[in-house]
Protein backbone atom coordinates (compact mmCIF):
# COMPACT_ATOMS: atom_id res chain seq x y z
CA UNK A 1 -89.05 -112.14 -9.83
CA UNK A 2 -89.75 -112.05 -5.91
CA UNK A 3 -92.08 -114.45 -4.51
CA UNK A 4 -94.70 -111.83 -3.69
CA UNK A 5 -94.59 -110.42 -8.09
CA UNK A 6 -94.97 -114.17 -8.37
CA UNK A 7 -97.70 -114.87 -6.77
CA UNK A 8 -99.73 -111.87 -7.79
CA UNK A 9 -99.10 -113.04 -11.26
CA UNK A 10 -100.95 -116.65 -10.20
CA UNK A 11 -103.75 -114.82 -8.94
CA UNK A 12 -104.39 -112.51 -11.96
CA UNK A 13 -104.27 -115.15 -14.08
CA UNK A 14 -106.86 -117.18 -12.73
CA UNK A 15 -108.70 -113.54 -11.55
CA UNK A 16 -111.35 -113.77 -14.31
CA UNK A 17 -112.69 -117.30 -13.42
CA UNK A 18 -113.51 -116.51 -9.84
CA UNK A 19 -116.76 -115.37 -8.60
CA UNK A 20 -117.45 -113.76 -5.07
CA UNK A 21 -118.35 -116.27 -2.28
CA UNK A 22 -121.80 -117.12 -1.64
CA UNK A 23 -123.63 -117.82 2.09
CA UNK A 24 -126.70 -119.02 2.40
CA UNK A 25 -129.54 -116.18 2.75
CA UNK A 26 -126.61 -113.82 2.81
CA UNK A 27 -127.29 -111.69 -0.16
CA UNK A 28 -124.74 -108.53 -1.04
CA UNK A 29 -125.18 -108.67 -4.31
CA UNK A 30 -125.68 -105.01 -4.55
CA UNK A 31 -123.32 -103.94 -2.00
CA UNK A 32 -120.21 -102.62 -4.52
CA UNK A 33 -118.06 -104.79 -2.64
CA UNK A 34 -115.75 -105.83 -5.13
CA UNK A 35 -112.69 -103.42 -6.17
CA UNK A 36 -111.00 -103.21 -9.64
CA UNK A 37 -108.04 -100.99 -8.81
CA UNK A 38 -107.35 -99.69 -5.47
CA UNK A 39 -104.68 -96.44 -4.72
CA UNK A 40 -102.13 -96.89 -1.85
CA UNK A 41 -103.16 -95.10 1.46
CA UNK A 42 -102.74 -91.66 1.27
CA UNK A 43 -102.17 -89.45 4.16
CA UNK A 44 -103.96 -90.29 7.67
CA UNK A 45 -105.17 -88.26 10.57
CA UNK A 46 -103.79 -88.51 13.96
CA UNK A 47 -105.88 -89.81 16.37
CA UNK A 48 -105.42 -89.76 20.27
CA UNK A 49 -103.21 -91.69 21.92
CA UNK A 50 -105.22 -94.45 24.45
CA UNK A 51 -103.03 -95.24 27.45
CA UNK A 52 -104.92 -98.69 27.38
CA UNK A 53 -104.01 -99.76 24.13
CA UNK A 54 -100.59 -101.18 22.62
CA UNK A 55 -100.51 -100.66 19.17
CA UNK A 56 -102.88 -97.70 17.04
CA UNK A 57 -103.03 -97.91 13.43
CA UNK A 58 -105.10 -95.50 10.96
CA UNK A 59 -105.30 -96.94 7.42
CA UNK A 60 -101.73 -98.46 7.00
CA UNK A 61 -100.40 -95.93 9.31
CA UNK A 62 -98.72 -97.33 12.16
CA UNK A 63 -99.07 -94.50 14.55
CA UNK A 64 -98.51 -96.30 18.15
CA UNK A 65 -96.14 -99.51 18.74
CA UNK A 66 -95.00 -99.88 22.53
CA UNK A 67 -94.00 -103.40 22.53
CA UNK A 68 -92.35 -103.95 26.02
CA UNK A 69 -88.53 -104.57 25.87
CA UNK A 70 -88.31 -107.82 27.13
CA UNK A 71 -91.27 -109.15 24.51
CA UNK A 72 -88.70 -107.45 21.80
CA UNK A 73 -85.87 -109.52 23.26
CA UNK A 74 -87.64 -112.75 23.19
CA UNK A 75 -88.02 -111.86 19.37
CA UNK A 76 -91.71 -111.36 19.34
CA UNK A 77 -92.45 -108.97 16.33
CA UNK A 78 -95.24 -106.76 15.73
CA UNK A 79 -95.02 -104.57 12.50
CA UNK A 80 -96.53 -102.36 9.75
CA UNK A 81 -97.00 -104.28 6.23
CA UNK A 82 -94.29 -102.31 4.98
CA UNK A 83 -91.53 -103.12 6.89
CA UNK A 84 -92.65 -106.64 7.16
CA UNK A 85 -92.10 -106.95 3.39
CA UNK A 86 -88.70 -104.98 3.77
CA UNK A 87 -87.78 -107.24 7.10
CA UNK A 88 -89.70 -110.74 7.16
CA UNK A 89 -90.40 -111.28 3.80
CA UNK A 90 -89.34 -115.07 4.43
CA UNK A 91 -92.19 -115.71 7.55
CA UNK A 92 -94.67 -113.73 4.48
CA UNK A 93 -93.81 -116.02 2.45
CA UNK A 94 -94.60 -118.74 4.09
CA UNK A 95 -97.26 -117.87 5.94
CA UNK A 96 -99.34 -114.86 4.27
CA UNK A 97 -102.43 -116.18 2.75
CA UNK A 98 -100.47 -119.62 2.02
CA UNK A 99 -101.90 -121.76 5.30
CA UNK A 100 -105.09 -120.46 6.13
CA UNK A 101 -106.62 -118.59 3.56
CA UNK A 102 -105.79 -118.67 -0.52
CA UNK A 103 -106.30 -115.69 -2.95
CA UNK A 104 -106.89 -118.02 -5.69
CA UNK A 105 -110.24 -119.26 -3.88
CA UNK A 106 -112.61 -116.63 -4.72
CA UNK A 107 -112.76 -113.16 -5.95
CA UNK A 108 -113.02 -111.13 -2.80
CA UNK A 109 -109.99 -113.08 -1.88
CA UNK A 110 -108.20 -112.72 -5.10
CA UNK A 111 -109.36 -108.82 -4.93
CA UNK A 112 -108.11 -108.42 -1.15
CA UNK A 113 -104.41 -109.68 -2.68
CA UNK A 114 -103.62 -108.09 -5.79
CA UNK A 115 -105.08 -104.42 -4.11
CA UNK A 116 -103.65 -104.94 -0.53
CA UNK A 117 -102.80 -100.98 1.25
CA UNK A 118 -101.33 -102.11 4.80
CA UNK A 119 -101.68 -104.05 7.66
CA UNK A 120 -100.08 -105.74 10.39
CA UNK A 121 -97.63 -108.58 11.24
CA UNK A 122 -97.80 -109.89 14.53
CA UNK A 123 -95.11 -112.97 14.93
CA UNK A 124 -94.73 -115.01 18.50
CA UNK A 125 -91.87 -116.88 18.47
CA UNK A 126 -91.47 -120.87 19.59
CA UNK A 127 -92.13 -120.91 24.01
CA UNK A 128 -92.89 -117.57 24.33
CA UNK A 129 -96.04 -117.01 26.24
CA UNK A 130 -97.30 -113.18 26.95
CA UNK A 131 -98.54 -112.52 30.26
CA UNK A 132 -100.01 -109.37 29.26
CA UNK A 133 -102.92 -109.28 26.20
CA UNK A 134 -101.40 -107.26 22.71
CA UNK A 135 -104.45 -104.48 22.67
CA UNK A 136 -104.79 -102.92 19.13
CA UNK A 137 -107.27 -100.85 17.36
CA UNK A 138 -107.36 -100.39 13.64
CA UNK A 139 -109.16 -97.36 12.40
CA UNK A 140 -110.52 -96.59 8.53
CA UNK A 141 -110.26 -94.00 7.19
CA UNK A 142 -109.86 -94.36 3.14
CA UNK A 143 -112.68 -94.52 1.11
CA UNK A 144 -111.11 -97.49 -0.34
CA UNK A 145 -110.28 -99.80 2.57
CA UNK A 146 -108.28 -102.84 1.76
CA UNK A 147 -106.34 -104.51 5.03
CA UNK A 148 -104.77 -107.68 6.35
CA UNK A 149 -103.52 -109.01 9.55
CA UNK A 150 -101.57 -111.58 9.84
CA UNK A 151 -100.59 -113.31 13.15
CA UNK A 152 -98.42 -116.54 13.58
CA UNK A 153 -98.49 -118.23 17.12
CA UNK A 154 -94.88 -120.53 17.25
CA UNK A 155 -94.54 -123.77 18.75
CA UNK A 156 -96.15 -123.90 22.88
CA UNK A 157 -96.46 -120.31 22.71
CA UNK A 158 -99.52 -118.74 24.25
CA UNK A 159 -100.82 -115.07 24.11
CA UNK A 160 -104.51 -112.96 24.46
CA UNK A 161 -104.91 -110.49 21.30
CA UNK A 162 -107.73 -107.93 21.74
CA UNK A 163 -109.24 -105.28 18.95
CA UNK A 164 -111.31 -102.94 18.19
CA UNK A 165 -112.07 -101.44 14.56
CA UNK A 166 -113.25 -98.20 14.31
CA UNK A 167 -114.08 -95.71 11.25
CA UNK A 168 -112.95 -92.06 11.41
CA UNK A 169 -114.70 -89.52 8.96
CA UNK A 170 -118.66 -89.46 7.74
CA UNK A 171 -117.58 -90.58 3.96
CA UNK A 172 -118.68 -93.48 2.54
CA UNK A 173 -116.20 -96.50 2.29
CA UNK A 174 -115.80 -99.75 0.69
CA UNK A 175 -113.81 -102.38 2.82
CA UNK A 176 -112.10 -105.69 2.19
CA UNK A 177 -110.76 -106.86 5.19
CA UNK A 178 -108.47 -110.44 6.24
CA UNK A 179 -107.56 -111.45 9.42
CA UNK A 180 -105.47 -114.90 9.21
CA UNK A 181 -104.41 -116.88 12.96
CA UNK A 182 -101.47 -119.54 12.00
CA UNK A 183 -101.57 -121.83 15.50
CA UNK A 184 -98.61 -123.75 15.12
CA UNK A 185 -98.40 -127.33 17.33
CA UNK A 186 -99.53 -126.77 20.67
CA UNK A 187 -99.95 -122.77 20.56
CA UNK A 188 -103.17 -121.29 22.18
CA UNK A 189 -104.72 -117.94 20.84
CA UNK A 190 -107.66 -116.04 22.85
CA UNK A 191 -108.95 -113.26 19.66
CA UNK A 192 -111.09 -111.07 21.16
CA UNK A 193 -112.39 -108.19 18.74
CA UNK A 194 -115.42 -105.40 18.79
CA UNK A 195 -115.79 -104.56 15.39
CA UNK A 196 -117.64 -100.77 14.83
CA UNK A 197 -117.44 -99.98 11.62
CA UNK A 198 -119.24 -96.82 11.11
CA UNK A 199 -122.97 -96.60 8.67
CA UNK A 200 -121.25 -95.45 5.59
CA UNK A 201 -118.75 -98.17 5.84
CA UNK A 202 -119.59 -101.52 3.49
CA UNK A 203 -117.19 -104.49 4.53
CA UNK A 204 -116.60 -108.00 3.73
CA UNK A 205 -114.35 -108.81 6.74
CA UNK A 206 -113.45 -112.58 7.27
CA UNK A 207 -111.14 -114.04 9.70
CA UNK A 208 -109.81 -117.44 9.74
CA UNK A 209 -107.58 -119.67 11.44
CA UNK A 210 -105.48 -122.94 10.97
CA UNK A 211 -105.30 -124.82 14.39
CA UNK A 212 -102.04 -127.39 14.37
CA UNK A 213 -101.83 -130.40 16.30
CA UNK A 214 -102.88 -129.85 20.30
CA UNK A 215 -103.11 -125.91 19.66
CA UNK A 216 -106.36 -123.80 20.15
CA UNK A 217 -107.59 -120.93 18.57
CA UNK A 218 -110.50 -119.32 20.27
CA UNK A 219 -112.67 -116.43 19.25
CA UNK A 220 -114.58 -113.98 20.97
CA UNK A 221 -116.36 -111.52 18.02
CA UNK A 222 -118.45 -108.41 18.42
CA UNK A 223 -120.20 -107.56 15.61
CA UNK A 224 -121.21 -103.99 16.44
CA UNK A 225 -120.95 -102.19 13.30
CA UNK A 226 -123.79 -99.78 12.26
CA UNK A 227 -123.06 -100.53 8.19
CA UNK A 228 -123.83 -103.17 5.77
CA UNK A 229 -121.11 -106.22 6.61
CA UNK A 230 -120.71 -109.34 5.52
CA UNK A 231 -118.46 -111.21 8.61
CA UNK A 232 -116.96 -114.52 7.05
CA UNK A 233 -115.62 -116.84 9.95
CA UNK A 234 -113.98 -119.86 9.46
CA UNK A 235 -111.73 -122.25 12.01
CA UNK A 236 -109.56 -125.20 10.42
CA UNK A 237 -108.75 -127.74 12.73
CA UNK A 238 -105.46 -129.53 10.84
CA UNK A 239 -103.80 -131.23 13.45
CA UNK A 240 -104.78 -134.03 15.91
CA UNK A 241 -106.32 -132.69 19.01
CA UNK A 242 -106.63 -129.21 17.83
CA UNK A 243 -109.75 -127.15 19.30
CA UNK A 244 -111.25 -123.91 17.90
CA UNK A 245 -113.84 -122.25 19.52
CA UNK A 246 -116.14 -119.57 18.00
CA UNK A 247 -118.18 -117.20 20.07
CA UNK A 248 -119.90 -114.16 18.02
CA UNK A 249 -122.37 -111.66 19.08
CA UNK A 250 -124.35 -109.31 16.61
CA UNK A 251 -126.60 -106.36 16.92
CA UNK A 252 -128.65 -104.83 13.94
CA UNK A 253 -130.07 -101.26 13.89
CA UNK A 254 -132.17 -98.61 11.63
CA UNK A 255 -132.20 -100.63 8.19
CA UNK A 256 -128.79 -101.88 7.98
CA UNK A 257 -127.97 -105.90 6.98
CA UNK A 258 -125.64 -108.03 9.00
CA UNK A 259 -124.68 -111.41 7.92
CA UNK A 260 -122.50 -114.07 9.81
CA UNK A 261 -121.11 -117.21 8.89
CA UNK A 262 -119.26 -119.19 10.69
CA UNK A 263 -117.77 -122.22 9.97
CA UNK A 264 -115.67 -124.90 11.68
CA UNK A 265 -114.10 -127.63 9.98
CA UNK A 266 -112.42 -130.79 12.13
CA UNK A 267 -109.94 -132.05 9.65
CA UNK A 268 -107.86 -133.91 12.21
CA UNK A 269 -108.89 -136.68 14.86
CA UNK A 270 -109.96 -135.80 18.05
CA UNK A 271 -110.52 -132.52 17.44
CA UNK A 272 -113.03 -130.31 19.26
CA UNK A 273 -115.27 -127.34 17.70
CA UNK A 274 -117.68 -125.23 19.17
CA UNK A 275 -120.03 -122.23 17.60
CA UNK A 276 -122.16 -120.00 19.96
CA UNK A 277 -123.80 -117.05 18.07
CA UNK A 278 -126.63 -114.83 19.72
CA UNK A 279 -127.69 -112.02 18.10
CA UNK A 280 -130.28 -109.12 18.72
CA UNK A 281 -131.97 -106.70 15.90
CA UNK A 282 -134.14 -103.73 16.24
CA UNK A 283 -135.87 -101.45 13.60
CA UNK A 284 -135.87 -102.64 10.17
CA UNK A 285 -132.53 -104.24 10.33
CA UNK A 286 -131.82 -107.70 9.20
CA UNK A 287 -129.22 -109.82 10.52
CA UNK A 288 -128.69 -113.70 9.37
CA UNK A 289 -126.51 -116.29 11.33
CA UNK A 290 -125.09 -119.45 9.44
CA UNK A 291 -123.62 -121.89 11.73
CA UNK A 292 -121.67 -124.71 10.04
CA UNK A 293 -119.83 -127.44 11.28
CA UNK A 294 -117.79 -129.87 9.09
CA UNK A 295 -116.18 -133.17 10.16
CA UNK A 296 -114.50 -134.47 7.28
CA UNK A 297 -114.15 -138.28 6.59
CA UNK A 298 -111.35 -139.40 8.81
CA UNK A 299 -111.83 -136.95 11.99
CA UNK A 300 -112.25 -140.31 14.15
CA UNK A 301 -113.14 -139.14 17.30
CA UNK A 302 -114.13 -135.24 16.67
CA UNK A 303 -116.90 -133.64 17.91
CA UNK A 304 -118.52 -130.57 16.69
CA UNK A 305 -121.54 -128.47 18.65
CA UNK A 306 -123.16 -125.36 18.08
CA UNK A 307 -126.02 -123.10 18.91
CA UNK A 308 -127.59 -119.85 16.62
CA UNK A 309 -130.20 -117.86 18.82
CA UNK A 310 -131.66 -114.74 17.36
CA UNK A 311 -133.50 -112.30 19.30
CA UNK A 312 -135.63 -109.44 17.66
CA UNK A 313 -137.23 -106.38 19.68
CA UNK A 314 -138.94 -104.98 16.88
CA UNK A 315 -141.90 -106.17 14.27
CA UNK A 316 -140.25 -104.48 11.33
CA UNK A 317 -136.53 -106.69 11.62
CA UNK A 318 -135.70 -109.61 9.89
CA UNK A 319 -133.60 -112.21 11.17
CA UNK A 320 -132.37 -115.84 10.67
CA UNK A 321 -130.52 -118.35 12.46
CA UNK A 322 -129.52 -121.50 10.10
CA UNK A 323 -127.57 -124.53 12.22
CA UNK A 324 -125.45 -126.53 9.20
CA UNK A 325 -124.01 -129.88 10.56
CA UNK A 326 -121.78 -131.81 7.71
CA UNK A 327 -120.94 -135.28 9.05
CA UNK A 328 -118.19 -137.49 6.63
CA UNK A 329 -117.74 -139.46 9.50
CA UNK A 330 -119.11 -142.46 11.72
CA UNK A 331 -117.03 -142.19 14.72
CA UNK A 332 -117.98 -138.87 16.10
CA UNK A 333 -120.53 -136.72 18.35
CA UNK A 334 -121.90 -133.58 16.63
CA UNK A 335 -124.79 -130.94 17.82
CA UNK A 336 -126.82 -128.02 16.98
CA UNK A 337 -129.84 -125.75 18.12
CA UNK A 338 -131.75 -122.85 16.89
CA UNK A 339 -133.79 -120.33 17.59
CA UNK A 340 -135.42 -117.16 16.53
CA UNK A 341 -137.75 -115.26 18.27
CA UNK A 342 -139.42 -111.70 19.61
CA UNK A 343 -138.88 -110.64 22.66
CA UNK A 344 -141.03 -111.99 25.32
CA UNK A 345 -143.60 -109.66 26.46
CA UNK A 346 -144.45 -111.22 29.92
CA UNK A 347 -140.73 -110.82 30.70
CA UNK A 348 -140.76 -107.49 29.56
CA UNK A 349 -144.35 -107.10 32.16
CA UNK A 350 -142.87 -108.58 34.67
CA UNK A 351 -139.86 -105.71 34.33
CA UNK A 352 -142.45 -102.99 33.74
CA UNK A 353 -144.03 -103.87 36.86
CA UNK A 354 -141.09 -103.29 39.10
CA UNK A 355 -140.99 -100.24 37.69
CA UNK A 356 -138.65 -100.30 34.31
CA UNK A 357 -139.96 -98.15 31.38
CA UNK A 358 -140.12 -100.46 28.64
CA UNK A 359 -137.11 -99.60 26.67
CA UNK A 360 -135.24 -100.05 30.06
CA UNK A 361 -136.50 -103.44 30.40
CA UNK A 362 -135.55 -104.49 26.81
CA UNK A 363 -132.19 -103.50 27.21
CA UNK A 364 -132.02 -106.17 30.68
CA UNK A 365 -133.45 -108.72 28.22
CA UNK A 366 -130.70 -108.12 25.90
CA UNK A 367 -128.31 -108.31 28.76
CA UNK A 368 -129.77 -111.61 29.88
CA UNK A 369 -130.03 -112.93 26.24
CA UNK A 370 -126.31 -112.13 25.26
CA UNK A 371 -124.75 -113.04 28.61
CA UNK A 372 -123.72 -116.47 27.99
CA UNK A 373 -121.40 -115.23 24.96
CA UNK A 374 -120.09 -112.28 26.78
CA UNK A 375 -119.62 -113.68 30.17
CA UNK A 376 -117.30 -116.66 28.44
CA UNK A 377 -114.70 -113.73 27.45
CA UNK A 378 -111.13 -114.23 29.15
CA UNK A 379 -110.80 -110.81 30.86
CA UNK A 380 -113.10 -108.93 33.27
CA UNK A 381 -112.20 -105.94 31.79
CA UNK A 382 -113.25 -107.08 28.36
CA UNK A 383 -116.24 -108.39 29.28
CA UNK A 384 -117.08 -104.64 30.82
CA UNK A 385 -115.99 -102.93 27.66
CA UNK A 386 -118.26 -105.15 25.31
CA UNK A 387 -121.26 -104.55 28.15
CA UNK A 388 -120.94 -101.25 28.03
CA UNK A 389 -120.64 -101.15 23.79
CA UNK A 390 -123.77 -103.64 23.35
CA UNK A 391 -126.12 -101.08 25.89
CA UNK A 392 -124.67 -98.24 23.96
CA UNK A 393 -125.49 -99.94 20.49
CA UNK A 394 -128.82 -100.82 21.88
CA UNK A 395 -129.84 -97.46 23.56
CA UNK A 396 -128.76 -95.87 20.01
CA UNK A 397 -131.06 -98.33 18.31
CA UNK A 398 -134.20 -97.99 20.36
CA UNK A 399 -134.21 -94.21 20.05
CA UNK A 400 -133.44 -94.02 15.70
């Protein structure tokens, strides 16, 4: 029996005990996000090619993979699930769903295991550090959506990843998505990702990372979808000295519910954790932000700060923003604030009067209100691309 048939044989045995997670004020209850049986991928469309990007997948189709020659010499490895299986099974082992995340924790997770289609394996070896970012975009287009990623930084190695996830087709979807960052000792990760999922697309999509001693995992998250998603973030901070840093932005339109947690827990001393979430909703959206941060008894020395600000330009939208400090431990300096709020209408007079029509002036608001997360992203030319999504997103909204 391989270790992989083993494995799923642990998880379906414990299957029927597990429930689905639970957030607070998160409900998806009624979402049909859990899958019983899940077919394999069938065939995908091809998409075109985008000059700017390095690897393209559809489904569990890898249809672009330019990985410059000398990254291939160094042995850095980017790969389809398939031929991971077939050619690293030993680094799956070890690493898939083992160190940061476990399929025996709840059912989603369980779910996501046993009815896994595809994904990708992204591998940087020991030293190696990538001048250049690794650009990929996923797209969905199954009904039945169920993808991983897995990406293991070596030893002193340092690299920028950037996504985007797209849907192609107007069907309606189911997703269960995993995105897993193993920082081993002294590694440093930038993940920058613009998730659009499209309206007919219902996700649970989590991403989480182990940090090792003196490495750094930081994320920069766009939550742009226009479909019900429930975004699960979560940063482990193992080693001494480790730092994760968590910056999200949201925007809800129409009637559709986002809900964001994110969670950072400082297991090791001297570890650092930040959370900065902003988020803006307009019609009769609803969008709720759980910030948590965890120091567990023995983090001597930690310190963990955060801030949740919601922003809402219409009467008719719901939103929360719910700062969660858990403190196990004496020695340590730990933060939070909160806010949520309508717009402010003498800003927006104050526009209007220097001659912006009012949905014009909203959208500067917005600009002004999410700038802090988006100007904090590595890359000038990221920080343009998620400008230019979060007007679009906006524009679309005011005019539904």
């Amino acid at each position: 029996m391989s270790w992989l048939e083993k494995r799923r044989q642990e998880v379906l045995e414990v299957l029927p005990t597990l429930k689905n997670p639970s957030f607070a004020k998160i409900d998806y209850s009624d979402w049909g996000l859990n899958m019983a049986e899940v077919a394999p991928f069938s065939a995908t469309p091809v998409v075109a090619d985008d000059a700017s990007q390095t690897i393209i997948q559809v489904d569990g189709h890898l249809q672009k993979n330019v990985l410059p020659k000398e990254l291939l010499a160094a042995g850095v490895i980017v790969c389809d699930w398939q031929e991971a299986l077939n050619k690293h099974s030993d680094l799956l082992a070890e690493y898939f769903m083992t160190k940061a995340s476990d399929p025996k924790e709840n059912q989603l997770l369980a779910e996501h295991f046993l009815n896994l289609q595809g994904g990708l394996f992204i591998y940087v070896p020991k030293n190696v550090r990538l001048k250049k970012p690794l650009t990929v975009t996923f797209y969905q287009h199954s009904a039945e959506y169920v993808h991983h990623l897995l990406i293991v930084a070596g030893q002193n190695s340092e690299f920028t990843y950037f996504e985007n996830r797209k849907s192609l087709g107007e069907k309606k979807a189911c997703a269960n998505i995993i995105e897993e960052v193993v920082a081993l000792t002294n590694s440093k990760v930038k993940f920058i990702a613009v998730d659009r999922l499209a309206k007919q697309t219902t996700a649970y999509l989590k991403r989480i990372s182990t940090v090792g001693r003196d490495a750094e995992v930081d994320w920069a998250l766009g939550c742009l979808n226009d479909g019900n998603v429930v975004n699960d973030f979560d940063s482990d901070l193992k080693g001494i000295g480790a730092q994760g840093i968590s910056k999200v932005i949201a925007i809800t339109t129409d009637s559709q519910k986002q809900g964001v947690e994110t969670k950072v827990t400082n297991y090791g001393q001297n570890t650092y954790a930040r959370i900065f979430q902003h988020g803006v909703l307009l019609g009769e959206s609803g969008l709720v932000f759980n910030g948590i941060g965890h120091i567990l008894n023995g983090a001597h020395g930690s310190d963990s700060q955060q801030e949740n600000r919601v922003l809402m330009l219409s009467d008719h939208a719901r939103g929360d923003a719910n700062p969660i400090l858990l403190i196990d431990d004496n020695e340590v300096n730990a933060g939070h604030a909160a806010s949520v709020g309508q717009v402010d209408e003498e800003q927006l007079y104050y526009l209007m009067s220097r001659g912006y029509s009012r949905k014009d002036a909203q959208r500067l608001v917005v600009r002004a209100f999410l700038g802090p997360v988006i100007d904090e992203l590595p890359l000038p030319e990221f920080r343009a691309e998620l400008s230019e999504l979060v007007e679009r997103k906006v524009y679309d909204g005011q005019y539904k």
